[in-house]
Protein backbone atom coordinates (compact mmCIF):
# COMPACT_ATOMS: atom_id res chain seq x y z
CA UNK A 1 18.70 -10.76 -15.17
CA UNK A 2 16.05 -8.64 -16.65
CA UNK A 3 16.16 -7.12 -19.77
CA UNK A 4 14.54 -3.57 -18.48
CA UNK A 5 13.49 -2.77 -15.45
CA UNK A 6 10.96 0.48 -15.62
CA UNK A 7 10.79 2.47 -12.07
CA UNK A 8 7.59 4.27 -12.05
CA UNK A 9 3.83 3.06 -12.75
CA UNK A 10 2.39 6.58 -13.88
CA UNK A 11 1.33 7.14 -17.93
CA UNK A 12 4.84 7.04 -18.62
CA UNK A 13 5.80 3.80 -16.94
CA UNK A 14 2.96 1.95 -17.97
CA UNK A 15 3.21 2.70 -21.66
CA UNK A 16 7.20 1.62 -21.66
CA UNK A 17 6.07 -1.74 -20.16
CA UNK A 18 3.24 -1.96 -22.76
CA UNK A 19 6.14 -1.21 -25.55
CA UNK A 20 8.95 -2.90 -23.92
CA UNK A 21 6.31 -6.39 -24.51
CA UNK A 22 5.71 -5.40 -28.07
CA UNK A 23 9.27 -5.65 -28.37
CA UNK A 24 9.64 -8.83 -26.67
CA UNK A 25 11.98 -7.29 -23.86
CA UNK A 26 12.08 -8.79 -20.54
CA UNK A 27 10.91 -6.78 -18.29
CA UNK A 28 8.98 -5.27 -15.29
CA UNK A 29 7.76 -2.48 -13.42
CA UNK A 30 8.48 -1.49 -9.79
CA UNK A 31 6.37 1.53 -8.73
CA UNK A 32 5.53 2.53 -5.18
CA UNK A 33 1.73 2.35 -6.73
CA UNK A 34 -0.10 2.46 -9.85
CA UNK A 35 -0.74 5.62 -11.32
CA UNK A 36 1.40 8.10 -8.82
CA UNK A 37 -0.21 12.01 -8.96
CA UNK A 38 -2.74 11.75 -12.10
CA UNK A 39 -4.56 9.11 -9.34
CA UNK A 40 -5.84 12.91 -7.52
CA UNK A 41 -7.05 13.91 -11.18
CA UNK A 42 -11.24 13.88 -11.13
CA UNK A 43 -11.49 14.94 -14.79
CA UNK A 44 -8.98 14.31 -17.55
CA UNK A 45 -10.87 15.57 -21.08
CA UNK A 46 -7.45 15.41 -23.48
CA UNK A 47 -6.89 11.86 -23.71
CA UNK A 48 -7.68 10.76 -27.12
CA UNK A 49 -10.52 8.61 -27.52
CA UNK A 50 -11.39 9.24 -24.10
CA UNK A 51 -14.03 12.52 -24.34
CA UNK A 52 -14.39 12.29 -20.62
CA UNK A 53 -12.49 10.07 -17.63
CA UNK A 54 -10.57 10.28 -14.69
CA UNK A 55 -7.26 9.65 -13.22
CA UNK A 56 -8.29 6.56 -11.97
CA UNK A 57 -9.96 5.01 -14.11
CA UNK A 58 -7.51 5.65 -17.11
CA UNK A 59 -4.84 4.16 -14.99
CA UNK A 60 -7.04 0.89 -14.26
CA UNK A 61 -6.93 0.46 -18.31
CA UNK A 62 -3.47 0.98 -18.51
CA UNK A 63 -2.72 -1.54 -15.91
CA UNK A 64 -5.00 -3.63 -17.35
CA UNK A 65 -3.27 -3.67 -20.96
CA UNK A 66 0.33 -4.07 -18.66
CA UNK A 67 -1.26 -7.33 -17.35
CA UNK A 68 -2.49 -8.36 -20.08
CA UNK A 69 0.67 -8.40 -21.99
CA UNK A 70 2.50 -10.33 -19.06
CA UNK A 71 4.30 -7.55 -17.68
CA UNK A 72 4.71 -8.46 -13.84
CA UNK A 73 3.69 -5.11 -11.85
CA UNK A 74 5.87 -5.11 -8.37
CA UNK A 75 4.53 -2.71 -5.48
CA UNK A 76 7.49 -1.66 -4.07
CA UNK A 77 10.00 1.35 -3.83
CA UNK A 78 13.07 1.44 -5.07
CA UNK A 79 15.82 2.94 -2.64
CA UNK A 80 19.16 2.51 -4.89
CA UNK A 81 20.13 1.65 -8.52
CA UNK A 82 23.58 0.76 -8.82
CA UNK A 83 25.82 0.95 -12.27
CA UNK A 84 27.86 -2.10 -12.54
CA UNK A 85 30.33 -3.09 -15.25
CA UNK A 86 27.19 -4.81 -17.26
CA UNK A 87 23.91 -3.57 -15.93
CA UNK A 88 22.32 -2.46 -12.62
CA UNK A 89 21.92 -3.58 -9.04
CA UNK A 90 18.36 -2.29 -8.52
CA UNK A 91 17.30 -2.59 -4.20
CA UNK A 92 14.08 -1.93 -2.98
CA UNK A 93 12.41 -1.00 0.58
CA UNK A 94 11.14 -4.40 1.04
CA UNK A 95 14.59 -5.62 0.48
CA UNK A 96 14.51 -7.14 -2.49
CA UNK A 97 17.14 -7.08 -5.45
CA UNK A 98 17.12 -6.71 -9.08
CA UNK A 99 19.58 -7.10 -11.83
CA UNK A 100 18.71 -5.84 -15.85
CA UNK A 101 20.48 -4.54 -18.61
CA UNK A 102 18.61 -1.51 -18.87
CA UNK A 103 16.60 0.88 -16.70
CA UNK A 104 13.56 3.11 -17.47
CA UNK A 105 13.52 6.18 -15.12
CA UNK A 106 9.74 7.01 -15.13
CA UNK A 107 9.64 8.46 -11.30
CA UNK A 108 7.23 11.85 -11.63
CA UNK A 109 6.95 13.88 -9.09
CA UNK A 110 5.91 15.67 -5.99
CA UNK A 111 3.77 18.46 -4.60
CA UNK A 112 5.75 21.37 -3.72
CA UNK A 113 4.69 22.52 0.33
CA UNK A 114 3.57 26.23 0.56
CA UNK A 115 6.27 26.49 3.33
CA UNK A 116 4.08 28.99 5.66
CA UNK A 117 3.16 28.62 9.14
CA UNK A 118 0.27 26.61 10.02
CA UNK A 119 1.02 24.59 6.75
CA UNK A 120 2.26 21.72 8.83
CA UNK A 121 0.23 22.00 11.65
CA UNK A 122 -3.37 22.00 10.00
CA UNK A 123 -2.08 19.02 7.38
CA UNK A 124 -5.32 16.93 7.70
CA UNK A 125 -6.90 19.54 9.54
CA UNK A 126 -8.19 21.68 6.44
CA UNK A 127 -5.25 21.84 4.62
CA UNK A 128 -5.16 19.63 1.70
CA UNK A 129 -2.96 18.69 -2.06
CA UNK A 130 -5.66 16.88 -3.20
CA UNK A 131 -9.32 17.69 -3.85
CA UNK A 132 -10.25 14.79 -5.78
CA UNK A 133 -9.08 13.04 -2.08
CA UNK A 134 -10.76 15.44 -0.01
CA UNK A 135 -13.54 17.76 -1.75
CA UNK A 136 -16.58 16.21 -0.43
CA UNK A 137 -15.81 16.70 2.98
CA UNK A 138 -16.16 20.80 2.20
CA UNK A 139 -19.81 20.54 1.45
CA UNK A 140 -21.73 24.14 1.98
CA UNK A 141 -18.30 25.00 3.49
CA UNK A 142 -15.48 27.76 2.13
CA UNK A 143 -12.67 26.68 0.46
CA UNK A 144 -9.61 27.74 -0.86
CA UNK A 145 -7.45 26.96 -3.44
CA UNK A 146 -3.75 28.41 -4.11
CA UNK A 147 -1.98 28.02 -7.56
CA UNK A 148 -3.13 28.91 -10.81
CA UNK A 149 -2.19 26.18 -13.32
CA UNK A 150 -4.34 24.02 -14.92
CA UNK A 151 -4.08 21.73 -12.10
CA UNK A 152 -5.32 24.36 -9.81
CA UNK A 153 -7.95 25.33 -12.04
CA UNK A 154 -9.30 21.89 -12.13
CA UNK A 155 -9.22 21.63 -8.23
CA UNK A 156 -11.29 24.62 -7.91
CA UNK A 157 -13.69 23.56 -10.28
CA UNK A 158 -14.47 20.21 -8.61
CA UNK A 159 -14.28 21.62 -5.21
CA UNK A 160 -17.21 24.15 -6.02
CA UNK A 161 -18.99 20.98 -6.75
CA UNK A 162 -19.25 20.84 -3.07
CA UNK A 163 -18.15 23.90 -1.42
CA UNK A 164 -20.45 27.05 -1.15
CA UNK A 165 -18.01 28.87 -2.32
CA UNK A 166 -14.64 28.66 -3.68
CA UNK A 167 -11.66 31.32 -3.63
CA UNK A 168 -8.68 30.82 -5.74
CA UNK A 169 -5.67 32.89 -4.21
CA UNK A 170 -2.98 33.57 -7.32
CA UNK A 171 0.04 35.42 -6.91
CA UNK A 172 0.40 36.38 -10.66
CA UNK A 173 -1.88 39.03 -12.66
CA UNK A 174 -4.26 36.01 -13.85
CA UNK A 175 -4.41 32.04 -13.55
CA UNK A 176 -2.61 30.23 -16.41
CA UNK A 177 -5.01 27.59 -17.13
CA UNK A 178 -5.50 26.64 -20.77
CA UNK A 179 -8.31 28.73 -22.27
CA UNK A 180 -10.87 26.02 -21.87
CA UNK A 181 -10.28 25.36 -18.39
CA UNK A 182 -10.23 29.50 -17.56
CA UNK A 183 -13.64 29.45 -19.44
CA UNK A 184 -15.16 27.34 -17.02
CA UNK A 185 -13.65 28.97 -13.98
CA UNK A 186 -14.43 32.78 -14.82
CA UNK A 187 -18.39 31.03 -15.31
CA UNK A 188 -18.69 29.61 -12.42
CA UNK A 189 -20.47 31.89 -10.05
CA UNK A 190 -18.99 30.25 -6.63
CA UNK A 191 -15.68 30.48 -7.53
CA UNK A 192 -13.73 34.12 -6.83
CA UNK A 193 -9.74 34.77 -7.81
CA UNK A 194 -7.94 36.53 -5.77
CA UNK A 195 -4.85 37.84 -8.03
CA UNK A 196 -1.80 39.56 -7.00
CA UNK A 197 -2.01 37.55 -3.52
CA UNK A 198 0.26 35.28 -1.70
CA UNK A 199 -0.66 33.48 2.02
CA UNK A 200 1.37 34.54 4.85
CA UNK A 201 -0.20 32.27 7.67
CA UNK A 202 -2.53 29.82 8.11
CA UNK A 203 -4.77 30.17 10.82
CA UNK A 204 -7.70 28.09 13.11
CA UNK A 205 -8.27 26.09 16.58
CA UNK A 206 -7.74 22.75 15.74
CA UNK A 207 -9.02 23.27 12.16
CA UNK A 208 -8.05 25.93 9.98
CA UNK A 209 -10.17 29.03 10.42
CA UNK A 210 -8.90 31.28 7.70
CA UNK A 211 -5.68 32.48 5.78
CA UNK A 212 -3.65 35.47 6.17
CA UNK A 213 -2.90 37.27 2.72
CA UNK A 214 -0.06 39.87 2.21
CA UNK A 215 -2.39 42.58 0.79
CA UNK A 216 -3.66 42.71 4.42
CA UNK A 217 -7.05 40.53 4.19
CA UNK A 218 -7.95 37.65 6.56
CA UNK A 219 -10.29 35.21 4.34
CA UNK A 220 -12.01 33.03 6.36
CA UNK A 221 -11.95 29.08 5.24
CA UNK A 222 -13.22 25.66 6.12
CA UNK A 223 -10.25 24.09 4.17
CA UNK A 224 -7.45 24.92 1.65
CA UNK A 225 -5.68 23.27 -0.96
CA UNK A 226 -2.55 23.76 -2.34
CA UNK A 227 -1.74 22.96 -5.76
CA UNK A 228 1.63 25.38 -6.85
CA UNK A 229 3.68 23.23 -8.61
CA UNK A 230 5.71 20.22 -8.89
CA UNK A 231 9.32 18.95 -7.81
CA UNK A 232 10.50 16.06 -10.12
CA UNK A 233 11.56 13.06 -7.92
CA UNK A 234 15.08 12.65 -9.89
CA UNK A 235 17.41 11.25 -6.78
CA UNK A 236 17.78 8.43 -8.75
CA UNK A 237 18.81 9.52 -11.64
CA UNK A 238 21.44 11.80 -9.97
CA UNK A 239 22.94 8.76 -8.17
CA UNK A 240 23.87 7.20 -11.49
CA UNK A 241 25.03 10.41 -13.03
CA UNK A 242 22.21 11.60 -15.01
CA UNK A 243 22.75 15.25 -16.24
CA UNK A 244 19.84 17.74 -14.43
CA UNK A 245 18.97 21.11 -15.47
CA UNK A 246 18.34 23.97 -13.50
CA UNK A 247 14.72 22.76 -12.06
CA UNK A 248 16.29 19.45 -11.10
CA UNK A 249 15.05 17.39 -14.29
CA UNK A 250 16.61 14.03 -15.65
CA UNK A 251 17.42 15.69 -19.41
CA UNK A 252 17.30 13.66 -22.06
CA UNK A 253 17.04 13.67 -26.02
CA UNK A 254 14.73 13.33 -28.58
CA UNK A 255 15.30 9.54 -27.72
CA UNK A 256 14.39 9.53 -24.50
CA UNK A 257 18.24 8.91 -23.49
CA UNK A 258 19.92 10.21 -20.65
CA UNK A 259 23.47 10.77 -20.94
CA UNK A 260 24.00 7.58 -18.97
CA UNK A 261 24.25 4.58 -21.29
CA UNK A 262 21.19 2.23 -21.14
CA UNK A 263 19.60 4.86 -18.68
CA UNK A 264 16.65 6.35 -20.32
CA UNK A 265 13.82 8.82 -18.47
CA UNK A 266 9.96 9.66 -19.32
CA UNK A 267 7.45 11.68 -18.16
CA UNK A 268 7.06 14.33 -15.63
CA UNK A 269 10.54 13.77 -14.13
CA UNK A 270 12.23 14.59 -17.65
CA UNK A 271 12.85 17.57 -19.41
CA UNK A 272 10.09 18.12 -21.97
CA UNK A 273 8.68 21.22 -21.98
CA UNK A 274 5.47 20.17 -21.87
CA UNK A 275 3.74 18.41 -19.18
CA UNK A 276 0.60 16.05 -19.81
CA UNK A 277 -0.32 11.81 -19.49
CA UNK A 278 -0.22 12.20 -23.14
CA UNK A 279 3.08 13.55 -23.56
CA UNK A 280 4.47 11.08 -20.92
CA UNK A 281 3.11 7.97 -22.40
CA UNK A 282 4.81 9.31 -25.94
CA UNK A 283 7.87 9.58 -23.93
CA UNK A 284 7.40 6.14 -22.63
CA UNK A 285 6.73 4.64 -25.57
CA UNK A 286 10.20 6.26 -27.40
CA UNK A 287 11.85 5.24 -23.92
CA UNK A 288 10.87 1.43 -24.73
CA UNK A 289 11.58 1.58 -28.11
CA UNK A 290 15.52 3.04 -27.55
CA UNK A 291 16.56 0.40 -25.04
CA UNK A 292 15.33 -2.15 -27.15
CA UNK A 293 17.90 -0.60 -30.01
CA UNK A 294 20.63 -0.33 -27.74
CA UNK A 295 20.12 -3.76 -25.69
CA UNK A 296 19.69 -5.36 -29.56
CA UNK A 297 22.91 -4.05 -31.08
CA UNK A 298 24.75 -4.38 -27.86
């Protein structure tokens, strides 16, 4: 039986694993793959000590260090965690089972769909969620971009790398990028916000053509890339009876615990208010450091 098993190999995952070793717990992680959604993220420039990286290759150190510290990595997904009378029954897709004391909930989370017509249909065919993936197959094309976060922002700015030109379709007065990140948008002479807009269809003949906005304009595109939010992937922690708030996330205290005993959460699929690798990793890191409190007195 393991000590902790840690579900999840994003910032938050791999920085429990790194602190569950410094505490000499036995454990592992079991992640679908390395890195999850920060993998689509080109250019990360608020990781200290890092001045510029990218998704990628931040999450090739981190697995590195994991490794390093003889933390077994397993590629698979996990399907069920089961509460028993001392520990878990954790099963996998590949049919595989796992018993520990304690379990890390580090599970993120996935793009929310636009939900229009043509969505679905042009998937592959224009439509995109990730630019990093897909930007330089829009070169001297039109592109599109809907959202207005910082992860929109960023999409935008590495698409008009490429593209000829770049809208940004926001439904809200203005984009809510942090300052920087607006900075380098509003400069950048390919790139054009359209505010106060949302897409009613998405149109083309076997690729998309262009988008149908409800103030009544057609903009043409080559491709289009939606980047509007998040849903946290918290099924698991529901199944065991982790408490939820109203946007579906695991909540948990300044610990990192859930209300389940020896169940603990970190990352984007918790509650924090605040949603960066940085803050993740922290949350990680406290994660680790509470089951190894609560296995040790125990």
């Amino acid at each position: 039986m393991q000590d902790l098993i840690i579900v999840g190999g994003g910032p938050a995952g791999m920085t429990a694993a790194i602190f569950a070793a410094r505490f000499k717990l036995n454990a592992i992680i079991i992640a679908k793959e390395v890195g999850g959604l920060i993998l689509t993220t080109n250019l990360i420039e608020n990781w200290p000590g890092e001045i510029k990286t990218s998704g990628l290759a931040l999450m090739k150190k981190m697995e590195n260090h994991v490794k390093a510290l003889g933390v077994p990595i397993v590629t698979d997904e996990v399907i069920s965690i089961e509460k028993r009378a001392k520990g878990f029954i954790i099963k996998t897709k590949l049919n595989k089972t796992y018993e520990c004391k304690a379990v890390i909930l580090a599970t993120g989370t996935k793009r929310r769909k636009l939900n229009v017509p043509g969505e679905k249909e042009y998937s592959g065919r224009g439509v995109s969620y990730c630019a990093t993936c897909d930007g330089p197959f829009f070169k001297d094309k039109i592109a599109g971009v809907v959202g207005g976060s910082n992860s929109a922002a960023r999409e935008a700015l590495l698409l008009a790398e490429y593209a000829k030109k770049v809208y940004i379709i926001h439904r809200r007065e203005k984009i809510r990028a942090e300052p920087m990140i607006a900075e380098k948008v509003y400069n950048n002479k390919k790139i054009e916000i359209i505010n106060n807009a949302n897409i009613l269809e998405i149109k083309g003949n076997g690729l998309i053509k262009k988008v149908i906005l409800d103030n009544g304009r057609e903009l043409p595109l080559d491709g289009l890339f939606i980047d509007i939010g998040y849903i946290p992937q918290t099924e698991l922690a529901k199944s065991l009876g982790c408490k939820l708030n109203e946007n579906g996330e695991v909540i948990i205290d300044k610990s990192s615990r859930t209300n389940v005993p020896y169940v603990y959460a970190a990352g984007d699929c918790a509650d924090a208010p605040y949603k960066q690798a940085i803050t993740g990793a922290a949350e990680g890191a406290i994660a680790a450091f509470s089951a190894y409190e609560d296995l040790k007195s125990s």
